[in-house]
C-alpha atoms as a PDB file:
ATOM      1  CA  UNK A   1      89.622 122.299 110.678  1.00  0.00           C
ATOM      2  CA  UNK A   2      86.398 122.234 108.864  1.00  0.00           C
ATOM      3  CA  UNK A   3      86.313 120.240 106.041  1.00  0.00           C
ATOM      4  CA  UNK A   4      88.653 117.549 106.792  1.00  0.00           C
ATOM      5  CA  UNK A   5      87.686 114.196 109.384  1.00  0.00           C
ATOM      6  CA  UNK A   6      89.228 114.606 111.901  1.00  0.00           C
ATOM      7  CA  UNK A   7      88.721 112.759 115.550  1.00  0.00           C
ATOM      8  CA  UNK A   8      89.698 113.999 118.541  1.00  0.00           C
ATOM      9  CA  UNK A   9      89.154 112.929 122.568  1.00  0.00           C
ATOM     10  CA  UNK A  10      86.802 109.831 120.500  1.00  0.00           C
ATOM     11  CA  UNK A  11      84.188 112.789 118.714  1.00  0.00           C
ATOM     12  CA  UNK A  12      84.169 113.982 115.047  1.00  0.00           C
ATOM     13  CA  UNK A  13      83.482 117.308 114.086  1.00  0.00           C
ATOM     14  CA  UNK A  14      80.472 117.178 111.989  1.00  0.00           C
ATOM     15  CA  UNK A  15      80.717 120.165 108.997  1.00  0.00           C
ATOM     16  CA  UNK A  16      80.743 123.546 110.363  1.00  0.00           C
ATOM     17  CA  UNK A  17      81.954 122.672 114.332  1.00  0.00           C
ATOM     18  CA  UNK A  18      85.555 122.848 115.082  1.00  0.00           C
ATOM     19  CA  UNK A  19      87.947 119.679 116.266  1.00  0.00           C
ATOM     20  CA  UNK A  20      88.798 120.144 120.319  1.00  0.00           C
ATOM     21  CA  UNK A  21      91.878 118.579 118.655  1.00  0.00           C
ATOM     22  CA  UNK A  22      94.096 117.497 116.335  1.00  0.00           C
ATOM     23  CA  UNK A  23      94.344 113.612 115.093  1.00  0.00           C
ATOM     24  CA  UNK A  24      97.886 112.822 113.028  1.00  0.00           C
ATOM     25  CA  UNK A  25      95.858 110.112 111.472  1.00  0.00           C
ATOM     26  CA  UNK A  26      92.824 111.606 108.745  1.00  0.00           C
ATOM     27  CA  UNK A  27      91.369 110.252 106.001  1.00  0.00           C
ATOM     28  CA  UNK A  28      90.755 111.849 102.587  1.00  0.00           C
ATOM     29  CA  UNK A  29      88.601 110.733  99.310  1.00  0.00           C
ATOM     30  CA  UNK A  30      90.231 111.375  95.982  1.00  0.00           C
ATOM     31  CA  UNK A  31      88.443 109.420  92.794  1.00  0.00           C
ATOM     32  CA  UNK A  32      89.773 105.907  91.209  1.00  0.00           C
ATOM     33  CA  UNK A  33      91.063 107.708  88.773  1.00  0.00           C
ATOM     34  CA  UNK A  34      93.316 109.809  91.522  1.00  0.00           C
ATOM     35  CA  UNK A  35      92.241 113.353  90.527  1.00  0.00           C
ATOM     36  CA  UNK A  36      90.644 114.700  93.909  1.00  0.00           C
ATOM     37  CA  UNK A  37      87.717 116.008  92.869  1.00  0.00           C
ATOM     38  CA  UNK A  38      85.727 113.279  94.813  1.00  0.00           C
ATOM     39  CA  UNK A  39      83.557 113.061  91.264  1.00  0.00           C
ATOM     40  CA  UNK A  40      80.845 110.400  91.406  1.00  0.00           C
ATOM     41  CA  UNK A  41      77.454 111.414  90.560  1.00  0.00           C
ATOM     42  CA  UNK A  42      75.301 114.718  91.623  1.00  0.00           C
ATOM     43  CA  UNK A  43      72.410 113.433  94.145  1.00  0.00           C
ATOM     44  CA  UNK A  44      68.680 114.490  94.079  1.00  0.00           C
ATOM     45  CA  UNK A  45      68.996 117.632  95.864  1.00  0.00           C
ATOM     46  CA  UNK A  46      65.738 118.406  98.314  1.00  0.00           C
ATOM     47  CA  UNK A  47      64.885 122.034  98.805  1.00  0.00           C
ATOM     48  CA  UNK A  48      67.217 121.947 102.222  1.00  0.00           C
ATOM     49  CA  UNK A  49      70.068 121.558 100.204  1.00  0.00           C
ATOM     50  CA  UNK A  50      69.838 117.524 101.597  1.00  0.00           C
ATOM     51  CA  UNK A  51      69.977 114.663  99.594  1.00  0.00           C
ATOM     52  CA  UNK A  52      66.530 113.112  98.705  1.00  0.00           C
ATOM     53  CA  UNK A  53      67.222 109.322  99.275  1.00  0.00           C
ATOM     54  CA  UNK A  54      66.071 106.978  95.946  1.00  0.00           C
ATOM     55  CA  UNK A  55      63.046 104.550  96.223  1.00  0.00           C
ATOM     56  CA  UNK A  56      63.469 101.731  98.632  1.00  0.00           C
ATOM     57  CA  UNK A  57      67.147 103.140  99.329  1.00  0.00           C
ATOM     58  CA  UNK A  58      68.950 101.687 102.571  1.00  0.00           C
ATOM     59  CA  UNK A  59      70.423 104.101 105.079  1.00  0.00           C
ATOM     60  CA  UNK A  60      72.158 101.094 106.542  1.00  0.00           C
ATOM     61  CA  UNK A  61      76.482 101.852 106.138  1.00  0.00           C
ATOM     62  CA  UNK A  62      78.699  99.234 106.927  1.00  0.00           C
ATOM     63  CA  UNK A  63      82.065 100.499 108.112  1.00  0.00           C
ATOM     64  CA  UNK A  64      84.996  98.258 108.436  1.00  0.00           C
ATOM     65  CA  UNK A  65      88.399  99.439 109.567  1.00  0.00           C
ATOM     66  CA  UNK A  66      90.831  97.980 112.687  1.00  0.00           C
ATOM     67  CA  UNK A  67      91.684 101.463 113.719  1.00  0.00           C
ATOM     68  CA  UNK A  68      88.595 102.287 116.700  1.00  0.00           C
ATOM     69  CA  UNK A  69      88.724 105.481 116.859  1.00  0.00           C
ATOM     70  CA  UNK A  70      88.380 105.774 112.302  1.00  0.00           C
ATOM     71  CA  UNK A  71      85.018 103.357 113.106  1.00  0.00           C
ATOM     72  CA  UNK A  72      83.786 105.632 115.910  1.00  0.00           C
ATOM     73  CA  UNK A  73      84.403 108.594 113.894  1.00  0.00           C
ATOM     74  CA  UNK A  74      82.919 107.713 111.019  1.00  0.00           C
ATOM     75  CA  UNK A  75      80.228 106.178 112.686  1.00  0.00           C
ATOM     76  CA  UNK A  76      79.472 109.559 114.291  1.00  0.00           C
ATOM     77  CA  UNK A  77      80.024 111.512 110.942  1.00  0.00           C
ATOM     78  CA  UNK A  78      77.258 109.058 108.887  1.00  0.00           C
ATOM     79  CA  UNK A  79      74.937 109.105 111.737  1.00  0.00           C
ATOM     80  CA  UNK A  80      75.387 113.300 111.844  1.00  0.00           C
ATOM     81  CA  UNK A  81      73.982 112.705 108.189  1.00  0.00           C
ATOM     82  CA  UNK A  82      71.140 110.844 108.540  1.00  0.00           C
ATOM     83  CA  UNK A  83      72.563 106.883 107.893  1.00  0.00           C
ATOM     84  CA  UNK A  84      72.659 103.921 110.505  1.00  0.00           C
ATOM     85  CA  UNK A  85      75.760 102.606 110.835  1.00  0.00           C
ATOM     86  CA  UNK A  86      77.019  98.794 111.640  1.00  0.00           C
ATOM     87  CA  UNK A  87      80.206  98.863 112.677  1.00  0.00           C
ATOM     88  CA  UNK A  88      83.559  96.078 112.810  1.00  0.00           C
ATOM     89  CA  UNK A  89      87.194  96.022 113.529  1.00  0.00           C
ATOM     90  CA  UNK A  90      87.562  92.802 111.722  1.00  0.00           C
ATOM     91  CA  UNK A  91      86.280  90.196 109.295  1.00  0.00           C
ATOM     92  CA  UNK A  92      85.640  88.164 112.505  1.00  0.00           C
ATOM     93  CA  UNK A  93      83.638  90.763 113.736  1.00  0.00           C
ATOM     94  CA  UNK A  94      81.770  91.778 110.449  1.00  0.00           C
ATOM     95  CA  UNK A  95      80.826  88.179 110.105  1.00  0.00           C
ATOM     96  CA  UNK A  96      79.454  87.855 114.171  1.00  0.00           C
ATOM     97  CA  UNK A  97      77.104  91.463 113.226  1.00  0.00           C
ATOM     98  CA  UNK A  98      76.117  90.857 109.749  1.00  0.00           C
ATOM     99  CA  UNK A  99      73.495  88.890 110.669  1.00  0.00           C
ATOM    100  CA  UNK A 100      71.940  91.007 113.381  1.00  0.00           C
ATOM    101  CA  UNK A 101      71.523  93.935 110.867  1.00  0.00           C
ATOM    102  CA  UNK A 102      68.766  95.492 111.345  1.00  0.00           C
ATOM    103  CA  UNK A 103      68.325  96.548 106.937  1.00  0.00           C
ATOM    104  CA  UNK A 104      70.135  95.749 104.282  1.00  0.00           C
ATOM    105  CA  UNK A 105      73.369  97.496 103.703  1.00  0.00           C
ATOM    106  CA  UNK A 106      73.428 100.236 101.127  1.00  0.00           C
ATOM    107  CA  UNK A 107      76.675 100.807 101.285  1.00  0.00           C
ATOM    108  CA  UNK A 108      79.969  99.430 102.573  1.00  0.00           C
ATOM    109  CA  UNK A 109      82.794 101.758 103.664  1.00  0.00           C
ATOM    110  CA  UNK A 110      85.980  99.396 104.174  1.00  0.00           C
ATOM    111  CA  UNK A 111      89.747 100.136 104.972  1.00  0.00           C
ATOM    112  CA  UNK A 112      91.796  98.091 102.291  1.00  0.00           C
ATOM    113  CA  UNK A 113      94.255  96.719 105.290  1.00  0.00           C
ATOM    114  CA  UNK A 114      91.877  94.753 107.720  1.00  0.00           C
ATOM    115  CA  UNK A 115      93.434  92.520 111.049  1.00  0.00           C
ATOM    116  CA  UNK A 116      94.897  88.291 110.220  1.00  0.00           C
ATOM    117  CA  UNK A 117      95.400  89.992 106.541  1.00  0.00           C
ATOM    118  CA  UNK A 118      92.302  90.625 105.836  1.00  0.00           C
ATOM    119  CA  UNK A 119      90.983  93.037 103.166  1.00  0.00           C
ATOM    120  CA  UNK A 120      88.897  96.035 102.476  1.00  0.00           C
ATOM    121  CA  UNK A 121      87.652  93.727  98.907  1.00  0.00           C
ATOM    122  CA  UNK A 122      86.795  90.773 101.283  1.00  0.00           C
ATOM    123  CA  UNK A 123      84.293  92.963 103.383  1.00  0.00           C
ATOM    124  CA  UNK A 124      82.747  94.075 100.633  1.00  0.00           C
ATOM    125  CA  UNK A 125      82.016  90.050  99.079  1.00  0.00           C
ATOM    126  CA  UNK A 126      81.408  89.162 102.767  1.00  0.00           C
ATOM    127  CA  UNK A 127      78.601  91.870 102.830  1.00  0.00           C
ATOM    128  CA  UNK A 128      77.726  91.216  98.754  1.00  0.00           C
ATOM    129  CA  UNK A 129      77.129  87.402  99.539  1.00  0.00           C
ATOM    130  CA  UNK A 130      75.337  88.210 102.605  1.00  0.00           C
ATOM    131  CA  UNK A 131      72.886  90.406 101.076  1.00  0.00           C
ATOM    132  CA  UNK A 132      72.674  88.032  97.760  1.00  0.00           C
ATOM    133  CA  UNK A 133      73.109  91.031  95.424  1.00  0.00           C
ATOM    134  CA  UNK A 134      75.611  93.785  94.574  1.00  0.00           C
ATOM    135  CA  UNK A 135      76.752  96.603  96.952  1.00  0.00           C
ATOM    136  CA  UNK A 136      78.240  99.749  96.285  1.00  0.00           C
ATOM    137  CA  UNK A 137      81.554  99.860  98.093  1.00  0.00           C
ATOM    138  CA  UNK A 138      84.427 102.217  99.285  1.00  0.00           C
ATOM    139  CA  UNK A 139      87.673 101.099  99.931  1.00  0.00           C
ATOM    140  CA  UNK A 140      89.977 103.237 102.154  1.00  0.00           C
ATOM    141  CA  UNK A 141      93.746 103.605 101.741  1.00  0.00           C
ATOM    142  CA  UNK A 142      96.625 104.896 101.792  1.00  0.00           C
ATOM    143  CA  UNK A 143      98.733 103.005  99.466  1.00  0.00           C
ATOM    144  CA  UNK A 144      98.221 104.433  95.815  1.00  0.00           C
ATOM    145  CA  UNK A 145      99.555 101.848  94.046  1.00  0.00           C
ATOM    146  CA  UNK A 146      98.078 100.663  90.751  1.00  0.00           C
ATOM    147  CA  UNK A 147      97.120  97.308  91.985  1.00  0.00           C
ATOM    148  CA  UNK A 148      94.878  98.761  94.670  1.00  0.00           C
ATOM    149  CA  UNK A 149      93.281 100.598  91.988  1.00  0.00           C
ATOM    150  CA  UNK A 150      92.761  97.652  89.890  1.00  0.00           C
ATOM    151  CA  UNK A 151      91.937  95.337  92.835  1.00  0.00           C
ATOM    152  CA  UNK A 152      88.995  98.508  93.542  1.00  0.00           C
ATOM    153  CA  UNK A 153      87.920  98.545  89.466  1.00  0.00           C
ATOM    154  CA  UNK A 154      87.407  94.820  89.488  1.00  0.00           C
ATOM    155  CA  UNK A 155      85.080  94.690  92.433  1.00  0.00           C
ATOM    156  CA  UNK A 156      83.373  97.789  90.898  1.00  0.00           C
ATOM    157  CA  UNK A 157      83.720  99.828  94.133  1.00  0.00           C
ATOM    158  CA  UNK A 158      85.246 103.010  94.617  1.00  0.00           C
ATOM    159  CA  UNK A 159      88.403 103.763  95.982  1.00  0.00           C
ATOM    160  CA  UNK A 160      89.337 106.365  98.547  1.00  0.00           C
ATOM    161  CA  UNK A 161      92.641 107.721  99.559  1.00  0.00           C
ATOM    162  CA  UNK A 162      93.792 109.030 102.834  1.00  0.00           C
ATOM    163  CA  UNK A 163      93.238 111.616 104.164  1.00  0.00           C
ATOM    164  CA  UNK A 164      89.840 111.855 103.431  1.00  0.00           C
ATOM    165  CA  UNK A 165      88.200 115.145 103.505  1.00  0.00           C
ATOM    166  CA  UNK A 166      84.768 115.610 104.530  1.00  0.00           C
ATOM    167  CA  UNK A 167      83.151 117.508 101.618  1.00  0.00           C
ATOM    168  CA  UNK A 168      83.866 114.883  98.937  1.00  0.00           C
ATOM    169  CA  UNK A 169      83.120 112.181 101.393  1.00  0.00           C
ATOM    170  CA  UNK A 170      79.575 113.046 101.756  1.00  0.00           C
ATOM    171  CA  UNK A 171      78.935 113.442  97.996  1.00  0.00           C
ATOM    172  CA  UNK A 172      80.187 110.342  97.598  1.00  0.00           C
ATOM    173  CA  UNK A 173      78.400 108.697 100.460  1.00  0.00           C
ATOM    174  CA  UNK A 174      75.179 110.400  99.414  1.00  0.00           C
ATOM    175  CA  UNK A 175      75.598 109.477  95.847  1.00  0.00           C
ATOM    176  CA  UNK A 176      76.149 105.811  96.265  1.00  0.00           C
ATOM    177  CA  UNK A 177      73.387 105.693  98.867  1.00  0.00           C
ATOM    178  CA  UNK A 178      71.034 107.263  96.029  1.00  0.00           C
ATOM    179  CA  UNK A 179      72.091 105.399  93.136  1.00  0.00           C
ATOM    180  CA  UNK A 180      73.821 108.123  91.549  1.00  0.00           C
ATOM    181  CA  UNK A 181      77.106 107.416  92.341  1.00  0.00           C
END
């Protein structure tokens, strides 16, 4: 099951360990564009193989989804790699924790469908406004209609289709968090 996020009894594999389970919801990363390959910029590489972080970079990731165990999962995956995580089920809640972040937000990593019809694209203005400057986003979905595509373009985030595998995920993650992506 490596390779592909996966949460099981509330834990996430990180690369290399196996699920205890399976989870009939997972999340995968294919480009705006919709070809898979999880392109968006190479990352300074350290000697480790790890991903050298850019001056002044955040490791601060918001993650917004209404499904817990998604937010607990990727929570666990980002932190496995090296990034604090804030965390929300909800606009509501997003707008209570904002303020008690500890950095500023290098990244936001929102679901497109969000609780009282809320939205991935209003998490990422919520944390955009907050910090007073732009963001780079990801918006997770499943629907892969064109207007979720534009809706993604215009904000200038990145878009992310379910399931989301773990590989392409980090590249992206990393590359965003560096600059690069």
């Amino acid at each position: 099951m490596a390779g592909v996020l996966s949460v099981a009894a509330g834990a996430v594999p990180l690369p290399g360990q196996a699920a205890a389970g399976a989870w009939s919801r997972q999340c995968a990363v294919s480009g705006v564009s919709g070809n898979g390959d999880g392109s968006g910029g190479e990352a300074q590489r350290q000697g480790d193989g790890e991903r050298a972080p850019g001056p002044g970079a955040s490791r601060l990731i918001v993650v917004v989804d209404d499904d817990r165990s998604i937010v607990e999962g990727l929570a666990l995956l980002l932190e496995g790699w090296g990034y604090e995580v804030l965390t929300a089920l909800s606009l509501a809640e997003l707008a209570q924790r904002l303020p008690q972040a500890t950095g500023r937000p290098g990244l936001v990593l929102a679901d497109h469908f969000l609780p009282a019809g809320g939205t991935g694209a209003q998490a990422v203005e919520m944390v955009r406004n907050h910090v007073g400057a732009p963001v780079p986003a990801l918006i997770l979905t499943g629907d892969t209609t064109p207007e979720r595509q534009a809706e993604a373009a215009a904000l200038g985030c990145r878009l992310l289709h379910k399931p989301v595998q773990i590989g392409p995920l980090k590249e992206m993650v990393d590359g965003l968090m560096t600059g690069e992506g």
